[in-house]
C-alpha atoms as a PDB file:
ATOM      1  CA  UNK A   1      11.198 -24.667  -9.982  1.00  0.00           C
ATOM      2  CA  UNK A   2       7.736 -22.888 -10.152  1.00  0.00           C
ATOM      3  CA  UNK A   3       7.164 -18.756 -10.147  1.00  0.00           C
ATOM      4  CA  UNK A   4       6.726 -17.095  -6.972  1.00  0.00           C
ATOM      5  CA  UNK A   5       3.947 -15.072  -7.344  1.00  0.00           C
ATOM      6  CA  UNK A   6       4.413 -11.668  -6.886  1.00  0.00           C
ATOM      7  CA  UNK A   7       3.827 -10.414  -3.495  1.00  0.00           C
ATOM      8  CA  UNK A   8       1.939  -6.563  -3.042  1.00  0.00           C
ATOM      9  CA  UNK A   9       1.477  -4.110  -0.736  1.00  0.00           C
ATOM     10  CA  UNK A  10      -1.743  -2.327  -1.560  1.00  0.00           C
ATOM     11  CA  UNK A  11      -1.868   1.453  -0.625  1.00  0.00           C
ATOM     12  CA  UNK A  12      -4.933   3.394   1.051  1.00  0.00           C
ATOM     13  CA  UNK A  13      -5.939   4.663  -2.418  1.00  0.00           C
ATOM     14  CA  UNK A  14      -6.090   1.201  -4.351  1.00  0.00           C
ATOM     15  CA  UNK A  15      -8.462  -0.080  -1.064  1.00  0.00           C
ATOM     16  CA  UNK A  16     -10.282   2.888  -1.486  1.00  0.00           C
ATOM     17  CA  UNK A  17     -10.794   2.312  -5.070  1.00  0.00           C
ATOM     18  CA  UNK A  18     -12.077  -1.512  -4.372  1.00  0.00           C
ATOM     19  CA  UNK A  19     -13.932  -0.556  -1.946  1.00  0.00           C
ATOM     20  CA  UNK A  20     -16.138   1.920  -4.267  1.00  0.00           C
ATOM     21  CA  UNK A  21     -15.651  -0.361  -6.619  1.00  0.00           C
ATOM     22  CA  UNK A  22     -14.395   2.056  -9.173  1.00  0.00           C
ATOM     23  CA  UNK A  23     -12.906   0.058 -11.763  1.00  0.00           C
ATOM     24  CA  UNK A  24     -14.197  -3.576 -13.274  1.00  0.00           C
ATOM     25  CA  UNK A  25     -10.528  -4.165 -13.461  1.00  0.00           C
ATOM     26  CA  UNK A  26      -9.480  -3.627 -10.378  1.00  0.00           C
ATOM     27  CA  UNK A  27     -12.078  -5.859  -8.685  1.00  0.00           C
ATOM     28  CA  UNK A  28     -10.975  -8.551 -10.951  1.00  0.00           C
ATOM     29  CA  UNK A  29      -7.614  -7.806 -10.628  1.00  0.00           C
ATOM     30  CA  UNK A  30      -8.159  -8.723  -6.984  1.00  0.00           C
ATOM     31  CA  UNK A  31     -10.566 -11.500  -7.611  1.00  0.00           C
ATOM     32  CA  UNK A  32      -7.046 -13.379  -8.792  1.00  0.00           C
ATOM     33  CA  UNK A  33      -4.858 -13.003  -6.137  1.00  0.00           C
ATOM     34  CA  UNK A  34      -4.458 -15.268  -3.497  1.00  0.00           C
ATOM     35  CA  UNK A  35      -3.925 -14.583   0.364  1.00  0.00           C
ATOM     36  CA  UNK A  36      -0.456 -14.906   0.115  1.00  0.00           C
ATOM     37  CA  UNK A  37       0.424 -12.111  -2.199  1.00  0.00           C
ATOM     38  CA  UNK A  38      -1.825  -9.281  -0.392  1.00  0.00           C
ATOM     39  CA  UNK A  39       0.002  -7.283   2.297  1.00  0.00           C
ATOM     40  CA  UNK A  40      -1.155  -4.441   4.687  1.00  0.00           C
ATOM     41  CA  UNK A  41       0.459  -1.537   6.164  1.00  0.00           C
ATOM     42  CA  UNK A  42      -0.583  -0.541   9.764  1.00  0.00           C
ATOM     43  CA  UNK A  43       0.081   2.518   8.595  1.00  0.00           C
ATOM     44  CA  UNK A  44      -2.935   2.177   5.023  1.00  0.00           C
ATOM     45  CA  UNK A  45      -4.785   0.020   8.049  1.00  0.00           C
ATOM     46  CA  UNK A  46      -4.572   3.593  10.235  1.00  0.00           C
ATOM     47  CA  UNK A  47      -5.697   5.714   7.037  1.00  0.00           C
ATOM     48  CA  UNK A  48      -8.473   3.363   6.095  1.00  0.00           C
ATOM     49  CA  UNK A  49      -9.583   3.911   9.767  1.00  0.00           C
ATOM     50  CA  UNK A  50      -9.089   7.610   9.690  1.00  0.00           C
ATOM     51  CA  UNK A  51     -11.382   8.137   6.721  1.00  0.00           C
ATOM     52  CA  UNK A  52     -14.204   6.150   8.706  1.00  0.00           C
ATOM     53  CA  UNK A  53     -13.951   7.934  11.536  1.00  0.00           C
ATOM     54  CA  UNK A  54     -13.632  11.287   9.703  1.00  0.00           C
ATOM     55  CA  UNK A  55     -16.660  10.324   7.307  1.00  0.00           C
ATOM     56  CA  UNK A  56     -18.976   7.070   6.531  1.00  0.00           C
ATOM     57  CA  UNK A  57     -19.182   5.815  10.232  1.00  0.00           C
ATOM     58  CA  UNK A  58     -21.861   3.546   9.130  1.00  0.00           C
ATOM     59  CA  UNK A  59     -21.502  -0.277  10.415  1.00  0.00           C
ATOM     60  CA  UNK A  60     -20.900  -1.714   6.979  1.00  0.00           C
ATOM     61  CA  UNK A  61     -18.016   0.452   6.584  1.00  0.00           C
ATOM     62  CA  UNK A  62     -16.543  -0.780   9.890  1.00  0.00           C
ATOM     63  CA  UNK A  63     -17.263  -4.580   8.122  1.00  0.00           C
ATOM     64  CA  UNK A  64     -15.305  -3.748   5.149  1.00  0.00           C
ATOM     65  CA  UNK A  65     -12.109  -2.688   6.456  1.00  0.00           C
ATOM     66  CA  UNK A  66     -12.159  -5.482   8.785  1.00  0.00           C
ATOM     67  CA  UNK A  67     -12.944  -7.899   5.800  1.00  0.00           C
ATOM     68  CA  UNK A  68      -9.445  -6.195   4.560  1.00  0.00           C
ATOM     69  CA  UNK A  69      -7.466  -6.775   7.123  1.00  0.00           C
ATOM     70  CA  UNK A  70      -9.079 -10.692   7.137  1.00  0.00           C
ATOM     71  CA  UNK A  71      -8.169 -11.259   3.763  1.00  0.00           C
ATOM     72  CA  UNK A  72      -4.389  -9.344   3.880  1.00  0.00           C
ATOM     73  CA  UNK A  73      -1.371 -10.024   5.587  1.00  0.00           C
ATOM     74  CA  UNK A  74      -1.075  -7.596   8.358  1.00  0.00           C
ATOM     75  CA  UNK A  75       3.079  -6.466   8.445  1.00  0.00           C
ATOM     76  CA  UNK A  76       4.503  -5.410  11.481  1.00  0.00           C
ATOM     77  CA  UNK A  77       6.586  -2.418  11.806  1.00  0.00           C
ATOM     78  CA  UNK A  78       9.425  -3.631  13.607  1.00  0.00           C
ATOM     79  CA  UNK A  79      12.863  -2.615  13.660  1.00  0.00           C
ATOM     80  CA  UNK A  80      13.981  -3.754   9.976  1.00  0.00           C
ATOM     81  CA  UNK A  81      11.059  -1.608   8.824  1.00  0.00           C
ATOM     82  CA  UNK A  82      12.054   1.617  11.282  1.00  0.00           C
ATOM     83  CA  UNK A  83      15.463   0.929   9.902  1.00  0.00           C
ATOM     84  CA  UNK A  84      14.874   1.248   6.270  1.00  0.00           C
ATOM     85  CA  UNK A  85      12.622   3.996   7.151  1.00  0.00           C
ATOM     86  CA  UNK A  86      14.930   6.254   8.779  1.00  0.00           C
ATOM     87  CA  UNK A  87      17.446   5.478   6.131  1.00  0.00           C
ATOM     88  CA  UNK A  88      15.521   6.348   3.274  1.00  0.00           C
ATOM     89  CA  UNK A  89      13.949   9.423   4.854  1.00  0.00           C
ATOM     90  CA  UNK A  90      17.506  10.938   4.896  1.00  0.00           C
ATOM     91  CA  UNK A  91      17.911   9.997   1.799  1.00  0.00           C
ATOM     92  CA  UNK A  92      15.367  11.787   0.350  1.00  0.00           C
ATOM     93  CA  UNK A  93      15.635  14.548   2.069  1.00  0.00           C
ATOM     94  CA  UNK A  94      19.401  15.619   1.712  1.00  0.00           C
ATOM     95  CA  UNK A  95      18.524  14.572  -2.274  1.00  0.00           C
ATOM     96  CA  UNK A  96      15.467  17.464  -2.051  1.00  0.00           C
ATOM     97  CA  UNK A  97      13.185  14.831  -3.008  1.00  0.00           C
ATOM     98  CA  UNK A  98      11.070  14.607   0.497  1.00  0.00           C
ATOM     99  CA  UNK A  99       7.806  12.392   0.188  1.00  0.00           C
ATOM    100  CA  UNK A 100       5.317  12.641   2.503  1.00  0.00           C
ATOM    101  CA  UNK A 101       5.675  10.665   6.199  1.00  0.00           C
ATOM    102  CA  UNK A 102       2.956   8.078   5.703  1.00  0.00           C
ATOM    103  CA  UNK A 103       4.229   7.496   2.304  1.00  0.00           C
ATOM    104  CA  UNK A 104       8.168   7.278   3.318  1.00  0.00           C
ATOM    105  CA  UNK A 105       6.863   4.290   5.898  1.00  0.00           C
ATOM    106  CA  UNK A 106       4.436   2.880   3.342  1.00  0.00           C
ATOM    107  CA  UNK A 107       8.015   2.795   0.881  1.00  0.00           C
ATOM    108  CA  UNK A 108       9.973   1.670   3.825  1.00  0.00           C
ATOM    109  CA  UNK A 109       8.030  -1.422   4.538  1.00  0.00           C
ATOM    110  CA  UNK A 110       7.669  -2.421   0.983  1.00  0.00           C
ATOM    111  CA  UNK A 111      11.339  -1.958   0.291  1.00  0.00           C
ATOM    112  CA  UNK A 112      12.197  -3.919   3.607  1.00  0.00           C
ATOM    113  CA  UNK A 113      10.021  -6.978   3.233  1.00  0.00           C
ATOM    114  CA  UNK A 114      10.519  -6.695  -0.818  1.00  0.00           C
ATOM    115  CA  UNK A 115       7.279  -6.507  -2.155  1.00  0.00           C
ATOM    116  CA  UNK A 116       5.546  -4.139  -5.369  1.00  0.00           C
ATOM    117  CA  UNK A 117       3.624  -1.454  -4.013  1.00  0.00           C
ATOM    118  CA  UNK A 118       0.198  -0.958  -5.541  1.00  0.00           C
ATOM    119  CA  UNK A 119      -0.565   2.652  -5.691  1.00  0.00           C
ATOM    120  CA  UNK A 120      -2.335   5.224  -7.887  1.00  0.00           C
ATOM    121  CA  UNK A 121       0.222   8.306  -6.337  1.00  0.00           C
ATOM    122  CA  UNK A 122       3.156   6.826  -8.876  1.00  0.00           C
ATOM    123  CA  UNK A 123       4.130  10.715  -8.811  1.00  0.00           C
ATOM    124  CA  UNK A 124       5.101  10.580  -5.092  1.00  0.00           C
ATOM    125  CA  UNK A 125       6.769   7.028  -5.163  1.00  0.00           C
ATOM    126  CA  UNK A 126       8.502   7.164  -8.189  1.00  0.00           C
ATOM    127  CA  UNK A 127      11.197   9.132  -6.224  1.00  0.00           C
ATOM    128  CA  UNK A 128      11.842   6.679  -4.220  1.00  0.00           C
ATOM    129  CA  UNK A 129      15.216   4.543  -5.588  1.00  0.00           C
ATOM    130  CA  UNK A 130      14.759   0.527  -5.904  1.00  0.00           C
ATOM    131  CA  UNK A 131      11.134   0.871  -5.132  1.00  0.00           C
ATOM    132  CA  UNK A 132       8.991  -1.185  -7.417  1.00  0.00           C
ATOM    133  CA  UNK A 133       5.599   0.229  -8.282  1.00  0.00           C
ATOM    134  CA  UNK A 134       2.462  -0.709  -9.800  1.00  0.00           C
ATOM    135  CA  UNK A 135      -0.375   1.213 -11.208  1.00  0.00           C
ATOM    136  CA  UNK A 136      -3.801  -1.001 -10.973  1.00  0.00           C
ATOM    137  CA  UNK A 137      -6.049   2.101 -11.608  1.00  0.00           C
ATOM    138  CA  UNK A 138      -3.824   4.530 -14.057  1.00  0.00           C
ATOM    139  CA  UNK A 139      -1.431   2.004 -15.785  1.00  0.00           C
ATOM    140  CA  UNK A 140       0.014   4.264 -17.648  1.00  0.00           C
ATOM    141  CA  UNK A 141      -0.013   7.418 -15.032  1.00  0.00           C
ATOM    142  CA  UNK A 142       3.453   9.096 -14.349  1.00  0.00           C
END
């Protein structure tokens, strides 16, 4: 029986980082995955939006997010997701170990649909239990 390959959920700051192409590694990283490990949040989709409408409103910055969500697989937040959610916001909360909203959704979906988030804020995530986490920019961050 062959290897599944891993399936990720990229977070706003890893896109950000490929799109300014910040690390050689990272864009090769990329360059090796196939369509069918890359995920989306609407919520990252909704950040990446937020920072062009806040910033670079230029026309090929509109083309690159929509070139993300063509070559990632879009997840919807249904109830699973909102279920998980709520569940691991209490959590967190009566353990005094809050995380911020967009991240407790971005955790939610990942631990609901079981994929490894991709994210350079391991010091936010690594609070949250049974979450697995990668590092593509600071391997060896906190």
């Amino acid at each position: 029986m062959p290897n599944t390959p891993v399936r990720y959920l990229i977070d706003t700051n890893i896109w950000s980082a490929l799109i300014r192409r910040a690390s050689p590694a990272l864009v090769e990283r990329f360059s090796r995955l196939q369509f069918s490990q890359i995920f989306l949040s609407p919520i990252v989709l909704g950040e990446l939006q937020v920072g062009y409408y806040k910033g670079d409103r230029t026309p090929k910055r509109w083309q690159v997010i929509e070139h993300i969500t063509a070559n990632a697989q879009l997840l919807p937040l249904d109830g699973g997701v909102s279920a998980a959610y709520a569940q691991l916001r209490a959590e967190l909360e009566q353990a005094g170990t809050p995380i911020g909203p967009n991240d407790t959704w971005i955790a939610a979906e990942a631990l609901h649909h079981k994929l490894m988030l991709v994210t350079d804020n391991t010091r936010e995530f690594v609070r949250v239990p049974k979450l697995k986490i990668e590092n593509w920019i600071s391997p060896h961050a906190d």
